[in-house]
PDB file of N, CA and C in Angstrom:
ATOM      1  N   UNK A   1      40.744  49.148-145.735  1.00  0.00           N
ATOM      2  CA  UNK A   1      41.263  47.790-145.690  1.00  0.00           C
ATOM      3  C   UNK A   1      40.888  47.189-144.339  1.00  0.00           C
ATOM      4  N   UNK A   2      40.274  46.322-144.265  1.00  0.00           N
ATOM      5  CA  UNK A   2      40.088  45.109-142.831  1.00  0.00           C
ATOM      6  C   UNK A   2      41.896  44.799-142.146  1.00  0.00           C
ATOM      7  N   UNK A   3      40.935  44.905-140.793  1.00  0.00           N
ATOM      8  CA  UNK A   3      42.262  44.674-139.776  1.00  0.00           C
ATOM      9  C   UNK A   3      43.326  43.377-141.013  1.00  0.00           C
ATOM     10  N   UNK A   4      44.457  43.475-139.934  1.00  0.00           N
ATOM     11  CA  UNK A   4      45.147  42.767-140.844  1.00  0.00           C
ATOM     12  C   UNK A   4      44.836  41.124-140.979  1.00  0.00           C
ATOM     13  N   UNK A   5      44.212  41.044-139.057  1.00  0.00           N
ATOM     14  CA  UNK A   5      44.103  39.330-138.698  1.00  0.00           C
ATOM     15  C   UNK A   5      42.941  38.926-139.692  1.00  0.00           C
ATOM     16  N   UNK A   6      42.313  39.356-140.183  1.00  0.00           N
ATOM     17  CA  UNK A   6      41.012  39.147-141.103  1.00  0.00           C
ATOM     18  C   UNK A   6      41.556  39.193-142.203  1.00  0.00           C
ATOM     19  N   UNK A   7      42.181  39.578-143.202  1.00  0.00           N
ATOM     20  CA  UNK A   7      42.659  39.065-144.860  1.00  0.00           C
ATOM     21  C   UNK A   7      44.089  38.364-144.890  1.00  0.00           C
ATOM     22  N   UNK A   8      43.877  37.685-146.027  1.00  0.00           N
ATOM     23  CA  UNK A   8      44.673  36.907-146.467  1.00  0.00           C
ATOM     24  C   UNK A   8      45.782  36.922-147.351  1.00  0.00           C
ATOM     25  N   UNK A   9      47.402  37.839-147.251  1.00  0.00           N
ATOM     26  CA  UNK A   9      48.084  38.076-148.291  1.00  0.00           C
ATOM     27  C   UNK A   9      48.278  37.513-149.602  1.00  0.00           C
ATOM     28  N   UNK A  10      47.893  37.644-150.556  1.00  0.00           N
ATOM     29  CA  UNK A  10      48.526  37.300-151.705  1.00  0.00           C
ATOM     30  C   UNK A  10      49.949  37.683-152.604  1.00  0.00           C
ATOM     31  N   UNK A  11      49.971  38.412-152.367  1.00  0.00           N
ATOM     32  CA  UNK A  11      51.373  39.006-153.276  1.00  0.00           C
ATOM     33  C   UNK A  11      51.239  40.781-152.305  1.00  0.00           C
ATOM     34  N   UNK A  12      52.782  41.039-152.154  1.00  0.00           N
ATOM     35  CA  UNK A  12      53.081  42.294-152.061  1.00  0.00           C
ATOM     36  C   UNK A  12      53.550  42.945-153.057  1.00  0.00           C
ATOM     37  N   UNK A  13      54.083  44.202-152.674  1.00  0.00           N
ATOM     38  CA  UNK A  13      55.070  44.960-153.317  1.00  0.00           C
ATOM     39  C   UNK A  13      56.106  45.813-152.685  1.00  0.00           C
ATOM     40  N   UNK A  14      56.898  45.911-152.935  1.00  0.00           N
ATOM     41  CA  UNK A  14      58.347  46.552-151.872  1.00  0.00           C
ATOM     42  C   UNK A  14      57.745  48.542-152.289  1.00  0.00           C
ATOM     43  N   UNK A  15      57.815  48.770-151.092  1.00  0.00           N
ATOM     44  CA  UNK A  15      57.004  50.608-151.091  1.00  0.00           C
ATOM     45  C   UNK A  15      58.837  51.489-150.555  1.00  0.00           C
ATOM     46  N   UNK A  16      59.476  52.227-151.164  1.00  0.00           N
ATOM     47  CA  UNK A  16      60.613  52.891-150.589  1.00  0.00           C
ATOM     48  C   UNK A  16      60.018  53.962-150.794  1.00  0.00           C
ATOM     49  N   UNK A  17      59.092  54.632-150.369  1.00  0.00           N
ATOM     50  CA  UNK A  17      58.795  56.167-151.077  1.00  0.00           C
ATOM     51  C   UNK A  17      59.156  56.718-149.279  1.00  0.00           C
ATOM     52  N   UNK A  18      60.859  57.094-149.305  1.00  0.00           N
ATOM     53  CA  UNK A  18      61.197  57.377-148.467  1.00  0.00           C
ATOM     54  C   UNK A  18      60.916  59.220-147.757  1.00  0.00           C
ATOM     55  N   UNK A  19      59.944  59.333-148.745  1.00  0.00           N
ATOM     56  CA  UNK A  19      59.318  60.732-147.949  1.00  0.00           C
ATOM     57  C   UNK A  19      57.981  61.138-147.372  1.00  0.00           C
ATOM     58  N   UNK A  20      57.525  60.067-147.575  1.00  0.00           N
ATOM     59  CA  UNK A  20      56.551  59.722-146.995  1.00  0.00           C
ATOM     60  C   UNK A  20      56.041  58.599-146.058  1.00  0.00           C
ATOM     61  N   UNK A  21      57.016  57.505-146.400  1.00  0.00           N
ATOM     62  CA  UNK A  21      56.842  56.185-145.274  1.00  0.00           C
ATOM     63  C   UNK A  21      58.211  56.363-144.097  1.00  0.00           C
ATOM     64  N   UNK A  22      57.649  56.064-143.254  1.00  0.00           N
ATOM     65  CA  UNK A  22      59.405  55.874-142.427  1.00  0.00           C
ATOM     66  C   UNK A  22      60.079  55.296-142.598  1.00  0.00           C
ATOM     67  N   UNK A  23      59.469  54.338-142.997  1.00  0.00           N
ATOM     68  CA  UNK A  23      60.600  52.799-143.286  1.00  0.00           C
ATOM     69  C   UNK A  23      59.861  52.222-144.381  1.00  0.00           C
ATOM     70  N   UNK A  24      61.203  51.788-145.480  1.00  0.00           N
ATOM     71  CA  UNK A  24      60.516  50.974-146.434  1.00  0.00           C
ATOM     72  C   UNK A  24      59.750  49.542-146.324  1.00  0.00           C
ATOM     73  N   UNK A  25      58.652  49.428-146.823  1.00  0.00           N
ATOM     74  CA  UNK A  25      58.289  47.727-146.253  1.00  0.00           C
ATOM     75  C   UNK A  25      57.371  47.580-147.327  1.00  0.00           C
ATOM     76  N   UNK A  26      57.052  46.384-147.115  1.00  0.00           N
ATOM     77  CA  UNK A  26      55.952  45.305-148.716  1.00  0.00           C
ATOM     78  C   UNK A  26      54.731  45.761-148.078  1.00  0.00           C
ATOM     79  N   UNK A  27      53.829  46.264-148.771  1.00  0.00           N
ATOM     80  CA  UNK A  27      52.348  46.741-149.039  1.00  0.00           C
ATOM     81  C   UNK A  27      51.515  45.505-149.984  1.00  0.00           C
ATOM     82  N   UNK A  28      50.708  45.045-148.913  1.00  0.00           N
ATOM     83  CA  UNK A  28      49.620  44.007-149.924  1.00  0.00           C
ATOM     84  C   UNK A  28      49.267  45.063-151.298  1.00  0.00           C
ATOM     85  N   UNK A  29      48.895  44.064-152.280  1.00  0.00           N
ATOM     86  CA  UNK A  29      48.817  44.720-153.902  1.00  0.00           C
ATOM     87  C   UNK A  29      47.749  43.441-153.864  1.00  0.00           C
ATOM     88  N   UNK A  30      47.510  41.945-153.469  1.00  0.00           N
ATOM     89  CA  UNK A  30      46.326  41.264-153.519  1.00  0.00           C
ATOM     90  C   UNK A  30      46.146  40.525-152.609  1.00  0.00           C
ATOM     91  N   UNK A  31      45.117  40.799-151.861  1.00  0.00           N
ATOM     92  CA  UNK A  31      44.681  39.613-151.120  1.00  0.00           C
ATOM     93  C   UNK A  31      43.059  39.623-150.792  1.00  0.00           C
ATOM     94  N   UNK A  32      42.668  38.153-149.865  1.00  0.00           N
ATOM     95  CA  UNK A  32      41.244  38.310-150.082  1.00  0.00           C
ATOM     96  C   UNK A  32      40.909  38.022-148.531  1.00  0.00           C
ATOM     97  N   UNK A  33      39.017  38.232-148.711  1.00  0.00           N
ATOM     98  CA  UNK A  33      38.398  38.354-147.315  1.00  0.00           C
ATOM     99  C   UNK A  33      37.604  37.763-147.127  1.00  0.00           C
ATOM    100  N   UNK A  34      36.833  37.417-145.976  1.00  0.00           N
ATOM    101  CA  UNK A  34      35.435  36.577-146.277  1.00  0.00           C
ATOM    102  C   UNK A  34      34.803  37.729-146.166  1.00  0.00           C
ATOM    103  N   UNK A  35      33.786  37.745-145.794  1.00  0.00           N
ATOM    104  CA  UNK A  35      33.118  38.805-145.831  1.00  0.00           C
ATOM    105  C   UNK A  35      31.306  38.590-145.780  1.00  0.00           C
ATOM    106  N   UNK A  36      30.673  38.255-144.576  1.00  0.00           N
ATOM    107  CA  UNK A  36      29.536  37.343-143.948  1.00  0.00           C
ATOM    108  C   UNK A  36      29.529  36.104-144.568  1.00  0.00           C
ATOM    109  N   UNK A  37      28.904  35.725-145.300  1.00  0.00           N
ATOM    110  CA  UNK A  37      29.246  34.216-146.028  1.00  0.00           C
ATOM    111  C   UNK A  37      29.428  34.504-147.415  1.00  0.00           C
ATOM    112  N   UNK A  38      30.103  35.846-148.001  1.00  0.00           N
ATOM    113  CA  UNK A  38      30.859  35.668-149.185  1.00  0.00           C
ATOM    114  C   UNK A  38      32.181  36.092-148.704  1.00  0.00           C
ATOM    115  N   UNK A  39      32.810  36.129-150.026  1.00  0.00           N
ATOM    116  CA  UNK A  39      34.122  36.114-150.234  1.00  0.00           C
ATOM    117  C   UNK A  39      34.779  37.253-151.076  1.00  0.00           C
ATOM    118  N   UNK A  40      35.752  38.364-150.765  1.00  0.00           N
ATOM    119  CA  UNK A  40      36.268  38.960-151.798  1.00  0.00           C
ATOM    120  C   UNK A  40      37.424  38.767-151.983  1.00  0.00           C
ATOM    121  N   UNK A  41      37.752  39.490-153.381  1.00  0.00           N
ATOM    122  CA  UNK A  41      39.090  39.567-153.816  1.00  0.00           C
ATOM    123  C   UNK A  41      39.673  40.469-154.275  1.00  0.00           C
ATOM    124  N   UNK A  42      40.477  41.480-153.538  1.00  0.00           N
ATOM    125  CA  UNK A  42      40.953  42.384-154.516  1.00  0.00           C
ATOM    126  C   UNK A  42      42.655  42.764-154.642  1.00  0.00           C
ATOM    127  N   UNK A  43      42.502  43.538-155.567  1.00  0.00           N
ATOM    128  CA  UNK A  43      43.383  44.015-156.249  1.00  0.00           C
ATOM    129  C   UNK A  43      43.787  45.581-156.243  1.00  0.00           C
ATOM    130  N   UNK A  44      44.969  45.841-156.281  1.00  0.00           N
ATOM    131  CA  UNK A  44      45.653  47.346-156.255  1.00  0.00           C
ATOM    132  C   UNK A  44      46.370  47.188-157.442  1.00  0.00           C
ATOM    133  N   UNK A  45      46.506  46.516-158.212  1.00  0.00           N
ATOM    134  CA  UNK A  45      46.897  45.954-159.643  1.00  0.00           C
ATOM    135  C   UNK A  45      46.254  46.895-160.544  1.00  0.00           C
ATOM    136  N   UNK A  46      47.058  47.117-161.614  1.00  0.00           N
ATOM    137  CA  UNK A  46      46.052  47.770-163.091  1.00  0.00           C
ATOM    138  C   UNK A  46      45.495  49.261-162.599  1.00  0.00           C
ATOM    139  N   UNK A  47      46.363  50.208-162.548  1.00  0.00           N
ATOM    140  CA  UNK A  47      46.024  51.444-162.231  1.00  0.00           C
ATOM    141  C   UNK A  47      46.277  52.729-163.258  1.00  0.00           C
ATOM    142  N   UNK A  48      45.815  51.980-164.611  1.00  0.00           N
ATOM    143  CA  UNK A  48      46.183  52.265-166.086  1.00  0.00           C
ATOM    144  C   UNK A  48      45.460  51.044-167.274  1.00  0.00           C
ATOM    145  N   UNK A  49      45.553  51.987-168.095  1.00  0.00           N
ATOM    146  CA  UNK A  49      45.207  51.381-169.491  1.00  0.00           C
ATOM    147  C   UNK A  49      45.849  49.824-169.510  1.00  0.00           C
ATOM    148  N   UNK A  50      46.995  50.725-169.690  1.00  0.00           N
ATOM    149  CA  UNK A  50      47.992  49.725-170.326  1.00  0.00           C
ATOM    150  C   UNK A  50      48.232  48.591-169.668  1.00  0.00           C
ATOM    151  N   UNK A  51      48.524  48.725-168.117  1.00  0.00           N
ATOM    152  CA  UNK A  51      48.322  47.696-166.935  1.00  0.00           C
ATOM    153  C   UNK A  51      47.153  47.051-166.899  1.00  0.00           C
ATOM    154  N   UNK A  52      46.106  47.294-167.445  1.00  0.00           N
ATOM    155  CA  UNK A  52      45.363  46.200-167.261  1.00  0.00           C
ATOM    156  C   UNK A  52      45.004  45.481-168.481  1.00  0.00           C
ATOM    157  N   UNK A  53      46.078  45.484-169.475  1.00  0.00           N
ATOM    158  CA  UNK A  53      46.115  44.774-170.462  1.00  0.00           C
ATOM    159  C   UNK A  53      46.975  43.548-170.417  1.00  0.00           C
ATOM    160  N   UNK A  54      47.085  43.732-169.795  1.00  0.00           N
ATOM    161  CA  UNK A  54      48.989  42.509-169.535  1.00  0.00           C
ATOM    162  C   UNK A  54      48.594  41.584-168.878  1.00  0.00           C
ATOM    163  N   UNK A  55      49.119  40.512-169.164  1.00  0.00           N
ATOM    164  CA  UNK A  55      48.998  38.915-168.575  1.00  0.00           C
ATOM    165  C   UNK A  55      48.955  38.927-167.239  1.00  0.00           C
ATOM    166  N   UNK A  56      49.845  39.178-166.724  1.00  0.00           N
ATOM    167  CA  UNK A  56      49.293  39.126-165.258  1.00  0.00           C
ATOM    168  C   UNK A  56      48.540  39.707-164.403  1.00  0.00           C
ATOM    169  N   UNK A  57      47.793  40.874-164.849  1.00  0.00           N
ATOM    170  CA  UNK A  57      46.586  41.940-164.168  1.00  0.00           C
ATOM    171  C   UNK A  57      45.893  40.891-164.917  1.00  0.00           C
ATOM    172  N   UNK A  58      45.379  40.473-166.101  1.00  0.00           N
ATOM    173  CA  UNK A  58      44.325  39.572-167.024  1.00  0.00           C
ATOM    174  C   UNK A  58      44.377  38.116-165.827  1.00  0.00           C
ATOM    175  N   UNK A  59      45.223  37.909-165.638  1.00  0.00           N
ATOM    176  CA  UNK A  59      45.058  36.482-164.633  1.00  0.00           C
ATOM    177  C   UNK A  59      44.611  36.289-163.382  1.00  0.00           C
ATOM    178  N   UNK A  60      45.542  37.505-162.753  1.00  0.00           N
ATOM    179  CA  UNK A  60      44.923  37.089-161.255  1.00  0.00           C
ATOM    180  C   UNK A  60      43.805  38.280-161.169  1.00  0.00           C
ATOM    181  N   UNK A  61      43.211  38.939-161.970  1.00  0.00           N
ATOM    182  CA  UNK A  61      41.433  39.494-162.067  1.00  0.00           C
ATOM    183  C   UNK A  61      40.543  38.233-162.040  1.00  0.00           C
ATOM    184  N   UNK A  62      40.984  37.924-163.427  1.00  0.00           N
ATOM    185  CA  UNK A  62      39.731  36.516-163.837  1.00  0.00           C
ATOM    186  C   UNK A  62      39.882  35.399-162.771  1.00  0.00           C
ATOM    187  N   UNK A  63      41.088  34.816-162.143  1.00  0.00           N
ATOM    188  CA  UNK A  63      41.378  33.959-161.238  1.00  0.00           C
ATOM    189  C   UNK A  63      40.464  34.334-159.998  1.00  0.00           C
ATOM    190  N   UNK A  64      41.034  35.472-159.473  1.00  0.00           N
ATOM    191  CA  UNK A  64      40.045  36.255-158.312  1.00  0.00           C
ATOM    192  C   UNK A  64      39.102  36.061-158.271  1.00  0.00           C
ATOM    193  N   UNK A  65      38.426  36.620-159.385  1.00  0.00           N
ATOM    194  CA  UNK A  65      37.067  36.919-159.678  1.00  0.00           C
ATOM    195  C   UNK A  65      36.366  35.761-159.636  1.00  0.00           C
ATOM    196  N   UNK A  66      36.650  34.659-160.119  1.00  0.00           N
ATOM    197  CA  UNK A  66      36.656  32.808-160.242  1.00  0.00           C
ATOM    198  C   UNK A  66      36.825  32.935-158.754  1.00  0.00           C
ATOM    199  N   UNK A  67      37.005  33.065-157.586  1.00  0.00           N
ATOM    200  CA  UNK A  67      37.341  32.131-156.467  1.00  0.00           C
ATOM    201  C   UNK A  67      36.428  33.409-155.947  1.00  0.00           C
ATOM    202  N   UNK A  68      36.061  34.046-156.039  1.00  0.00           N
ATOM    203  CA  UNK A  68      35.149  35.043-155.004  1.00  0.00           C
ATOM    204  C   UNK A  68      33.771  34.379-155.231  1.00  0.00           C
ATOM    205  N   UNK A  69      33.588  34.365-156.709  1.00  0.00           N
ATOM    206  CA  UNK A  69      32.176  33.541-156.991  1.00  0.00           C
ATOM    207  C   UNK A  69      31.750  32.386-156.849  1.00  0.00           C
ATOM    208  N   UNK A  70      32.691  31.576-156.732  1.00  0.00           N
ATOM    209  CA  UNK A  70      32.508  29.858-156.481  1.00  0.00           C
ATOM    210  C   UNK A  70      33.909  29.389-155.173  1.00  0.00           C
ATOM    211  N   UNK A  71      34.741  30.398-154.811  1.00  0.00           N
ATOM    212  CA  UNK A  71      35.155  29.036-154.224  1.00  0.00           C
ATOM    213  C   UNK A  71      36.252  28.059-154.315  1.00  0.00           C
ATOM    214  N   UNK A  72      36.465  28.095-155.708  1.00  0.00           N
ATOM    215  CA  UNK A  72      37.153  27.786-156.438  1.00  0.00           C
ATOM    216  C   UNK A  72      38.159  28.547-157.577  1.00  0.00           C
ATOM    217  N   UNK A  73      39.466  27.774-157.649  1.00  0.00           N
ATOM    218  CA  UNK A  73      39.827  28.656-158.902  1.00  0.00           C
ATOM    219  C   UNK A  73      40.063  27.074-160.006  1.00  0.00           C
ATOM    220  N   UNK A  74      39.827  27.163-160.918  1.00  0.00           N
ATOM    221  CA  UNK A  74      39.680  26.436-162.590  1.00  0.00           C
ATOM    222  C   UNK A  74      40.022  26.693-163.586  1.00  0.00           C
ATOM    223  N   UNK A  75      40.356  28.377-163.818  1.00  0.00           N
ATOM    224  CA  UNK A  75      41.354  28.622-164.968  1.00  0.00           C
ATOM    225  C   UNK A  75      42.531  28.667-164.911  1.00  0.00           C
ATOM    226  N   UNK A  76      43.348  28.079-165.660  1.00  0.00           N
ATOM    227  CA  UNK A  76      44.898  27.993-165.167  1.00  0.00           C
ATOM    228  C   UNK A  76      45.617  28.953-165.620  1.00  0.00           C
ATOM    229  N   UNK A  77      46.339  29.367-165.364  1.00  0.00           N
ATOM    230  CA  UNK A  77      47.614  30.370-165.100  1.00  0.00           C
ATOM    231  C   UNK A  77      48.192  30.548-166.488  1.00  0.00           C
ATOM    232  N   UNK A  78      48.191  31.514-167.387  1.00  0.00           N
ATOM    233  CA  UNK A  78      48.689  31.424-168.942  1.00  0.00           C
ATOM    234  C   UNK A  78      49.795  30.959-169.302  1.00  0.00           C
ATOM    235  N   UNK A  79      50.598  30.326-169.689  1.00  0.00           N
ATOM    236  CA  UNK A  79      52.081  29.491-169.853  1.00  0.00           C
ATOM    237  C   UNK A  79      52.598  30.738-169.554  1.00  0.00           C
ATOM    238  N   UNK A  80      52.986  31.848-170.243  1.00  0.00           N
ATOM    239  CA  UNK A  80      53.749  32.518-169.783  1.00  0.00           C
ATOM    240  C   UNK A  80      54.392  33.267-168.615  1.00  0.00           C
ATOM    241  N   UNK A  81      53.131  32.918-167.530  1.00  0.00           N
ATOM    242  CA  UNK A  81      53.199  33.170-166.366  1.00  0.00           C
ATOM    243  C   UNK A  81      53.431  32.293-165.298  1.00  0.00           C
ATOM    244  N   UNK A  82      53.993  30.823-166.164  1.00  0.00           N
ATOM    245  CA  UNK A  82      53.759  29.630-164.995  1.00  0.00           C
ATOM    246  C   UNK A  82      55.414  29.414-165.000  1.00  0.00           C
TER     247      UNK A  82
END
């Protein structure tokens, strides 16, 4: 993962795995980078079948994936997730 001052949080997740961390705290799960004159986006999302079937791994992939390549994001957010 790039220093922290270089990416951009998107969403965390709360980490208590109190035998291994000292202290519980939010772990990026998405955010993005530039990266010379492109752009990435990733994800710790969908670490299973089944997880990457579901509306919201399906959204913010294709969304991502949309703003790494252009720049832009243009597909909107599925009702069920808005």
């Amino acid at each position: 993962m790039p220093p922290a001052a270089e990416f951009h949080v998107l969403a965390t997740g709360f980490d208590d795995h109190s035998l291994y961390v000292p202290k519980p705290r939010d772990e990026p799960l998405l955010w993005t980078v530039n990266y010379g004159s492109g752009r990435v986006f990733a994800t710790m999302l969908g670490n299973d079948m089944g997880a990457v079937h579901t509306p919201g791994f399906i959204a913010t992939f294709v969304r991502g994936t949309e703003w790494a390549a252009t720049g832009a994001v243009t597909i909107p957010a599925p009702p069920e997730l808005e």
